[in-house]
N, C-alpha and C. Protein backbone atom coordinates (compact mmCIF):
# COMPACT_ATOMS: atom_id res chain seq x y z
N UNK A 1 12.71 -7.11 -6.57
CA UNK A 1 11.38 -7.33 -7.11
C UNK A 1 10.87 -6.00 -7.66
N UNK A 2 10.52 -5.88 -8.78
CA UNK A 2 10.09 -5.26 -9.64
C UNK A 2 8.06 -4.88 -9.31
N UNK A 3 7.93 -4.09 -9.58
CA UNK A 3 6.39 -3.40 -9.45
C UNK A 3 5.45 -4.27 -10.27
N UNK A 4 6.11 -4.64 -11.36
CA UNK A 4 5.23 -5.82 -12.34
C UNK A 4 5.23 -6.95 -11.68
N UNK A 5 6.41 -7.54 -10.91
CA UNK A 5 6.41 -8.97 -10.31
C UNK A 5 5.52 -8.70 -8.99
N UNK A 6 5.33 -7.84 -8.04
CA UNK A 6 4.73 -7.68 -7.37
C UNK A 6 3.28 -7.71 -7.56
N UNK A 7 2.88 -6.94 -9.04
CA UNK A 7 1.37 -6.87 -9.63
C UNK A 7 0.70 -8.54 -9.80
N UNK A 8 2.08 -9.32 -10.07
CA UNK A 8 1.71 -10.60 -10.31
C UNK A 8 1.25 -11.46 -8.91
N UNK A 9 2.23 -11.03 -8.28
CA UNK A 9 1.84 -12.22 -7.01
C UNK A 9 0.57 -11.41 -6.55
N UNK A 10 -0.12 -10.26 -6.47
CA UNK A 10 -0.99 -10.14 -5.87
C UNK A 10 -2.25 -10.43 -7.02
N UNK A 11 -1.74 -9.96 -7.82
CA UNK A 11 -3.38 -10.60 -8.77
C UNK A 11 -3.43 -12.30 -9.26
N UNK A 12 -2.27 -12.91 -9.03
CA UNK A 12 -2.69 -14.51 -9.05
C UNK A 12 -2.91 -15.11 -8.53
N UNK A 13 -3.43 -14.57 -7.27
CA UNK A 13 -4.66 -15.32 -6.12
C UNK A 13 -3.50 -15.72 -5.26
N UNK A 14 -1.85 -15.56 -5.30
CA UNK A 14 -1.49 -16.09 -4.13
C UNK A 14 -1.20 -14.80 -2.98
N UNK A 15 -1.39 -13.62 -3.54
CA UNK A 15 -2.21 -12.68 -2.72
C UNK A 15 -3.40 -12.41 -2.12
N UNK A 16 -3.92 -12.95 -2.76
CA UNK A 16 -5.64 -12.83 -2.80
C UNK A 16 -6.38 -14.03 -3.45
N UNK A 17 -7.41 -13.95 -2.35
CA UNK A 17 -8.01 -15.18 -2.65
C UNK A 17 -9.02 -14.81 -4.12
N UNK A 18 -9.06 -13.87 -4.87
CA UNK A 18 -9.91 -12.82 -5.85
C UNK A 18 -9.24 -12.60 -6.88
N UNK A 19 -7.50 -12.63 -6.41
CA UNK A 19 -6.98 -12.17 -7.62
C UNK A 19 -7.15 -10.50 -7.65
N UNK A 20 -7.72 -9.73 -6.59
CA UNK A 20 -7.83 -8.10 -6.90
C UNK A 20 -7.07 -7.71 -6.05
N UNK A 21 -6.04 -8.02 -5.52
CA UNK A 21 -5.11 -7.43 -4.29
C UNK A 21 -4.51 -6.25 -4.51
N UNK A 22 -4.22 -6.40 -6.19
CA UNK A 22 -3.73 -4.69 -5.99
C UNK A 22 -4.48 -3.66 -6.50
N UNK A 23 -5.33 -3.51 -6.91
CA UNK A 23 -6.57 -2.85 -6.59
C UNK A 23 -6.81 -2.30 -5.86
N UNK A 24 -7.11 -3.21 -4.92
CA UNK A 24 -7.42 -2.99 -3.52
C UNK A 24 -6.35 -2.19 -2.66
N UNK A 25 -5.17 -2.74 -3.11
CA UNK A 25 -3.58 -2.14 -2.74
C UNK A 25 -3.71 -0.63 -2.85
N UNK A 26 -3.93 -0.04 -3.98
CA UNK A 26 -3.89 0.75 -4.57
C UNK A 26 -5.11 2.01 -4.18
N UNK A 27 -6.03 1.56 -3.88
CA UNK A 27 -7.51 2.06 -3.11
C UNK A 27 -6.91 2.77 -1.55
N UNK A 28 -5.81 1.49 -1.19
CA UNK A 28 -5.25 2.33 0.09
C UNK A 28 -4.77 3.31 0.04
N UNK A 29 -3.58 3.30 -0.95
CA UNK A 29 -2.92 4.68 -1.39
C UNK A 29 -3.23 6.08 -1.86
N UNK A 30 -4.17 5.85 -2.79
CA UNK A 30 -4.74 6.66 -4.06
C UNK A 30 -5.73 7.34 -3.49
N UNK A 31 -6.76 6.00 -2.38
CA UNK A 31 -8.00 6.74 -2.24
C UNK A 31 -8.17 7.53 -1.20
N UNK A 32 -7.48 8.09 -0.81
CA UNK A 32 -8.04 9.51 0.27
C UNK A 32 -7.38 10.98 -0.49
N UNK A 33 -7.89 11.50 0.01
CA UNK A 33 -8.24 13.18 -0.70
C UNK A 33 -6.75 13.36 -0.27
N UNK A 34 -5.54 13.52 -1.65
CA UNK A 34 -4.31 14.07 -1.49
C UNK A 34 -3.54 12.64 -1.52
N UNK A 35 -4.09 11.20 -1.51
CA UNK A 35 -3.30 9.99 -2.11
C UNK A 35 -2.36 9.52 -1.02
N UNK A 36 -1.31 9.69 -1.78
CA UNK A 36 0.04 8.97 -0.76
C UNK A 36 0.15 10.36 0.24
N UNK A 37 0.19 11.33 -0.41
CA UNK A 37 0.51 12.62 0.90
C UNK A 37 -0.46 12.64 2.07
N UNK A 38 -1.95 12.25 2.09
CA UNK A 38 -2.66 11.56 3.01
C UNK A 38 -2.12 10.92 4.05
N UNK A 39 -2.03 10.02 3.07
CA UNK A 39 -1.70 8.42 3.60
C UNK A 39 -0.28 8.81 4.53
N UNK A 40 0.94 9.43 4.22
CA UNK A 40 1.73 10.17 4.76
C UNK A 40 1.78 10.77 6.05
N UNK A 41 0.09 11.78 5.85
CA UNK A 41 0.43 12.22 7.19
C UNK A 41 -0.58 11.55 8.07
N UNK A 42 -1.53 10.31 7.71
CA UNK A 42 -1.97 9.37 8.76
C UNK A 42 -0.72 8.84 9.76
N UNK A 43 -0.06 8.38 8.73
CA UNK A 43 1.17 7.83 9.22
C UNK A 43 2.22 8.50 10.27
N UNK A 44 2.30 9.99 9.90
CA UNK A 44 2.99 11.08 11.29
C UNK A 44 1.68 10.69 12.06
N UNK A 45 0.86 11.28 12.05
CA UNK A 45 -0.29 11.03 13.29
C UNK A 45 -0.45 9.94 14.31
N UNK A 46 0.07 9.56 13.33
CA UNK A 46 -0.30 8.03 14.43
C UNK A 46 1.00 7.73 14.86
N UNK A 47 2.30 8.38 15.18
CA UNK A 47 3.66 8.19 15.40
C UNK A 47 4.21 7.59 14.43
N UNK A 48 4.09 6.87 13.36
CA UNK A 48 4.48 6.41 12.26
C UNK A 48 5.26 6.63 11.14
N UNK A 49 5.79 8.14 11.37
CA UNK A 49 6.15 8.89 10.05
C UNK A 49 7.72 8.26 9.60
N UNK A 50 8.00 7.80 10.70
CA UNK A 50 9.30 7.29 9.98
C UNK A 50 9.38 6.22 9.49
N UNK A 51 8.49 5.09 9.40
CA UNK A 51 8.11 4.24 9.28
C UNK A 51 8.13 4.41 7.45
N UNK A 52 6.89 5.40 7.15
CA UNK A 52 6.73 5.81 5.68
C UNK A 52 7.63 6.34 5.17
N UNK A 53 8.43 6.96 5.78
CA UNK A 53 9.24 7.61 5.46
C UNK A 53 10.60 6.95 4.62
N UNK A 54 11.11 5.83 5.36
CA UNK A 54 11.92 4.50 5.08
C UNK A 54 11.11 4.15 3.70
N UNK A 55 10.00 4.40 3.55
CA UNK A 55 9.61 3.54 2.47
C UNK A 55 9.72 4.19 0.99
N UNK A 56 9.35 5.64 1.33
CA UNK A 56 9.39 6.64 0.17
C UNK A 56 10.56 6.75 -0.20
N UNK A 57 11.76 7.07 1.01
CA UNK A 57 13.23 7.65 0.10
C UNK A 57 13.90 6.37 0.01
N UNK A 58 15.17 6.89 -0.67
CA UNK A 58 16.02 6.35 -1.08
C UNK A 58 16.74 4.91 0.15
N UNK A 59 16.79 5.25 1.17
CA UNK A 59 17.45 3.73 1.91
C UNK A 59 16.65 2.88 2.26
N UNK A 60 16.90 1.90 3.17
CA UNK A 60 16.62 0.45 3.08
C UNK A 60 14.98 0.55 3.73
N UNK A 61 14.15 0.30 3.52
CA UNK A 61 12.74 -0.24 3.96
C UNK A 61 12.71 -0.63 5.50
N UNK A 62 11.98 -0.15 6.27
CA UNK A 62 11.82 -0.96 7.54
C UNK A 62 10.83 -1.63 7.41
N UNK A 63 10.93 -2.69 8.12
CA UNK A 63 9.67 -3.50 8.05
C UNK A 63 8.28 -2.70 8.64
N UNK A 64 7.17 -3.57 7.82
CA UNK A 64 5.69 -2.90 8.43
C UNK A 64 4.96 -4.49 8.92
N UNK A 65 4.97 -4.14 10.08
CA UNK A 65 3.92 -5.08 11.14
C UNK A 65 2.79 -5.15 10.88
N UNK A 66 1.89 -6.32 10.81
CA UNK A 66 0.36 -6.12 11.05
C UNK A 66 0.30 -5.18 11.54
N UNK A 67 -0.21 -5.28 12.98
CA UNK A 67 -0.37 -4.46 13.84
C UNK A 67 -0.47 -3.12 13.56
N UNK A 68 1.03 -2.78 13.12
CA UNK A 68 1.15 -1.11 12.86
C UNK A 68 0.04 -0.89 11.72
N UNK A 69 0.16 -1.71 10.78
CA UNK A 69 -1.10 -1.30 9.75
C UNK A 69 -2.41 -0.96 10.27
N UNK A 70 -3.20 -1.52 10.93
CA UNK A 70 -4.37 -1.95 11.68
C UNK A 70 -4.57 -0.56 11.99
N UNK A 71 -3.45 -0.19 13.52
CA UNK A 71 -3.06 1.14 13.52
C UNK A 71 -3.41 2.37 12.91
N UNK A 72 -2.47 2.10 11.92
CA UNK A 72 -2.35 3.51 10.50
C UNK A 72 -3.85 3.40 9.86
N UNK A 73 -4.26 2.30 9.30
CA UNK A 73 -5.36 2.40 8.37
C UNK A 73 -6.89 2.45 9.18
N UNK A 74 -6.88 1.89 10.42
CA UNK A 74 -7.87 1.46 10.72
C UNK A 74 -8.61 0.09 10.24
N UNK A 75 -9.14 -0.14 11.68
CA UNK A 75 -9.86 -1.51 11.50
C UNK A 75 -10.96 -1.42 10.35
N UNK A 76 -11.55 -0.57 10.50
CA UNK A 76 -12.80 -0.74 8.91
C UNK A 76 -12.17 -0.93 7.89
N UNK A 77 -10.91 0.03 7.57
CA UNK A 77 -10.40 -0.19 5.48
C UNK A 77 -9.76 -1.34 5.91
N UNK A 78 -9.35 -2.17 6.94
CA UNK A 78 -8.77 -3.47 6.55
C UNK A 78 -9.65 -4.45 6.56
N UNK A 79 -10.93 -4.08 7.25
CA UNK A 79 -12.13 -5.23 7.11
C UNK A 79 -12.34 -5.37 5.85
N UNK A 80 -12.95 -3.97 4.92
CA UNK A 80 -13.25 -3.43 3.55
C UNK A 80 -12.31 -4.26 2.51
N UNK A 81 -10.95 -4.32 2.73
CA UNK A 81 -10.10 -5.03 2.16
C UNK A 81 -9.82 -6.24 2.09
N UNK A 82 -10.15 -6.38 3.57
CA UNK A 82 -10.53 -8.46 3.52
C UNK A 82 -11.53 -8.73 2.76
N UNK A 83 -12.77 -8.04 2.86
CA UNK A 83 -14.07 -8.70 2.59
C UNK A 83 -14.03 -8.56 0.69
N UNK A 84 -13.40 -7.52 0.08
CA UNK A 84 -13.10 -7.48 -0.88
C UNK A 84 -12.03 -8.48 -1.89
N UNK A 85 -11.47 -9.14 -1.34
CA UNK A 85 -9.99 -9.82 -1.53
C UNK A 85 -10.96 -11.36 -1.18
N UNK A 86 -11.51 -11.54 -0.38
CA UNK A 86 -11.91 -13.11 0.24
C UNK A 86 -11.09 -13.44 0.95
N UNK A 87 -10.28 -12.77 2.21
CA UNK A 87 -9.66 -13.04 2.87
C UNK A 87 -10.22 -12.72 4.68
N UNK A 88 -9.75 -13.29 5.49
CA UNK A 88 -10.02 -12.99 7.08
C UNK A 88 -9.01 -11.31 7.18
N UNK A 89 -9.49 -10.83 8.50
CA UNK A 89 -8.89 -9.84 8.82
C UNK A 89 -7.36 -10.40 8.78
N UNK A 90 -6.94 -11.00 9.79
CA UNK A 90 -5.27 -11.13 9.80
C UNK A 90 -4.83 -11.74 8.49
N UNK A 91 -5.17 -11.93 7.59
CA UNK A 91 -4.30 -12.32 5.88
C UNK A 91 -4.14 -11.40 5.76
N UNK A 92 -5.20 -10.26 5.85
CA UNK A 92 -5.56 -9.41 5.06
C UNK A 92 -3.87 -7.95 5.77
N UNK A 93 -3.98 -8.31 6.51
CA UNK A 93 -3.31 -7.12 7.72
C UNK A 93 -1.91 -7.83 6.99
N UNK A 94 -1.26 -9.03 6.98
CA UNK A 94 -0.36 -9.43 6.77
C UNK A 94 -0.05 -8.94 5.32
N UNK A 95 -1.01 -9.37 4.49
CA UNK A 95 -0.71 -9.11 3.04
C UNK A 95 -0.62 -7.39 2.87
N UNK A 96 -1.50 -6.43 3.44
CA UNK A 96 -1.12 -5.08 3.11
C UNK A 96 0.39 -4.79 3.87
N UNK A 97 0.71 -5.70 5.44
CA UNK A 97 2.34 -5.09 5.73
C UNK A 97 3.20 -5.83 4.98
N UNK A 98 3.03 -6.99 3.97
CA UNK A 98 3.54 -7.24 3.10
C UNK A 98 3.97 -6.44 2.10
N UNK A 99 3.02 -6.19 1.17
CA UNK A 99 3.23 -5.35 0.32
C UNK A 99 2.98 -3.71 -0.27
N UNK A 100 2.69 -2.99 1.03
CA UNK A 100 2.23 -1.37 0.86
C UNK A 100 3.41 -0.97 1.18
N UNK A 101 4.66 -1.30 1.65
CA UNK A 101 5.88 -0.60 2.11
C UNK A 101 6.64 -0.96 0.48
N UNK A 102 6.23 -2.12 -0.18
CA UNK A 102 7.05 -2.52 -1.63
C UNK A 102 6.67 -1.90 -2.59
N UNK A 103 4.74 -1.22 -3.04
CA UNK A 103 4.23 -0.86 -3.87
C UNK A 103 4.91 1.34 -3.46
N UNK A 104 5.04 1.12 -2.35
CA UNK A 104 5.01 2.55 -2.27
C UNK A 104 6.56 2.79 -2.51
N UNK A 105 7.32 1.51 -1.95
CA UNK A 105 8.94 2.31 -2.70
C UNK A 105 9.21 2.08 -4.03
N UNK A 106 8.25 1.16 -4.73
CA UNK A 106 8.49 1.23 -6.15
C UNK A 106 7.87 2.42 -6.91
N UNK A 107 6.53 3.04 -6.23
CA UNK A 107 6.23 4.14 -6.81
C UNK A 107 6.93 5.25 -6.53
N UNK A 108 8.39 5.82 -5.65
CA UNK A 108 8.92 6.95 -5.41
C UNK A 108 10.19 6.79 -5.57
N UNK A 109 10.48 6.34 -6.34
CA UNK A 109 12.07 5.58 -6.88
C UNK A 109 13.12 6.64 -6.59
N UNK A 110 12.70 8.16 -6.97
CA UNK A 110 13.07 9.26 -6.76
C UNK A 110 13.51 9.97 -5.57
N UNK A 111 12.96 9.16 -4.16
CA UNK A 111 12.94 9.32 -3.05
C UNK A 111 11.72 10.37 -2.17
N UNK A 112 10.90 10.60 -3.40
CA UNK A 112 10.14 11.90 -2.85
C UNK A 112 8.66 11.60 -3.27
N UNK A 113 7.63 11.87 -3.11
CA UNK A 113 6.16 11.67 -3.48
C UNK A 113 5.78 12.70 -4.69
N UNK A 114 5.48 12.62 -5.58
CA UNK A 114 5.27 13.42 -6.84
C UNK A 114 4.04 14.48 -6.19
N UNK A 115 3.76 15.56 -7.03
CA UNK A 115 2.61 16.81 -6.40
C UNK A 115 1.27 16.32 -6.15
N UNK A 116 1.09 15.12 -6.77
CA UNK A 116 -0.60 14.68 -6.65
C UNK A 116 -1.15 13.56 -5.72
N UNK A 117 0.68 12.89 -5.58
CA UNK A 117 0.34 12.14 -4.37
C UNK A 117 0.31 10.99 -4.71
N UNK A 118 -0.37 10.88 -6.38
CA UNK A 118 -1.04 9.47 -6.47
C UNK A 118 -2.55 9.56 -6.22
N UNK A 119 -3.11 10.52 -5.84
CA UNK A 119 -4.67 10.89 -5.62
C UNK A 119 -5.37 9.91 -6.92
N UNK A 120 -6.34 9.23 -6.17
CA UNK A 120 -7.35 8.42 -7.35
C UNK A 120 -6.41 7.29 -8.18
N UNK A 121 -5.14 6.71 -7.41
CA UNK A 121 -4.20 5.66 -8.18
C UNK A 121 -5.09 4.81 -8.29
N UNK A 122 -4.92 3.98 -9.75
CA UNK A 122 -5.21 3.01 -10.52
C UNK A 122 -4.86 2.19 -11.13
N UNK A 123 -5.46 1.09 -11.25
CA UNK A 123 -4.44 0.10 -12.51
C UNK A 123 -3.96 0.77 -13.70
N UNK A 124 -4.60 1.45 -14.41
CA UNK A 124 -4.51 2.35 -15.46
C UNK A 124 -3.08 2.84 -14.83
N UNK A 125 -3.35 3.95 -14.41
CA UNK A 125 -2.10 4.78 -13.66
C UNK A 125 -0.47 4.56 -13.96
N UNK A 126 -1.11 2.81 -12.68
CA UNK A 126 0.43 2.15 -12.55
C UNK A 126 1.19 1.70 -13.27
N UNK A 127 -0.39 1.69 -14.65
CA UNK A 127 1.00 0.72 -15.95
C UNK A 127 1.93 1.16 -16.37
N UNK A 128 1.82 3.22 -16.29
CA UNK A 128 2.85 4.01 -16.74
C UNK A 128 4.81 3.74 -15.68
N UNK A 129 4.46 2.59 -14.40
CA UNK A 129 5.70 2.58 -13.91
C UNK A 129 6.21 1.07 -14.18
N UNK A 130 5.33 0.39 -14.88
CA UNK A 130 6.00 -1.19 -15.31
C UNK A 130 6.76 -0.83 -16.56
């Protein structure tokens, strides 16, 4: 699955009840000061780093659990994300360990996180990787 086919299932409402899932997707990544490298070292912090880690380089993906999300992001940005999307907390937890381990290995194809991180990622942004 391709980064465009992924853009699809989340913006044709069978991601989201809104149709803005990756948006919202993308708000996770982009929006903290330093982007995916953030988001990175939430992920060591919270024992997690290998977790992201699987997702950025080059081999196979481990799976991401609700749960562990909940975890990593905190209960508020996944409320923020339900209430944004029109979804309950647990869709919402399911659909980001769905697809934040797929959007983030399609953005590091390279195996490595680029210098900016992704800081402030956007739809704009992403069209440069479809």
């Amino acid at each position: 699955m391709d980064l465009g086919e992924i853009m699809k299932m989340m913006n044709s409402g069978s991601g989201s009840a809104s149709g803005g899932g990756m948006s919202s997707m993308l708000e996770l990544i982009g929006g903290n000061k330093g982007g995916l490298n953030s988001l990175t070292e939430i992920f060591g912090g919270k024992g997690m780093g290998e977790l992201m880690e699987s997702w950025v380089g080059k081999g196979e993906n481990k799976e991401a659990k609700p749960e562990q999300m909940e975890k990593v992001l905190g209960s508020d940005k996944v409320k923020q994300f339900a209430e944004k999307n029109g979804m309950d907390f647990g869709g919402a937890l399911g659909l980001i360990a769905q697809f934040l381990p797929l959007i983030i290995d399609k953005l590091t194809p390279d195996g490595s996180i680029p210098g900016d991180g992704f800081e402030g990622l956007n739809m704009d942004m992403l069209k440069k990787f479809l």
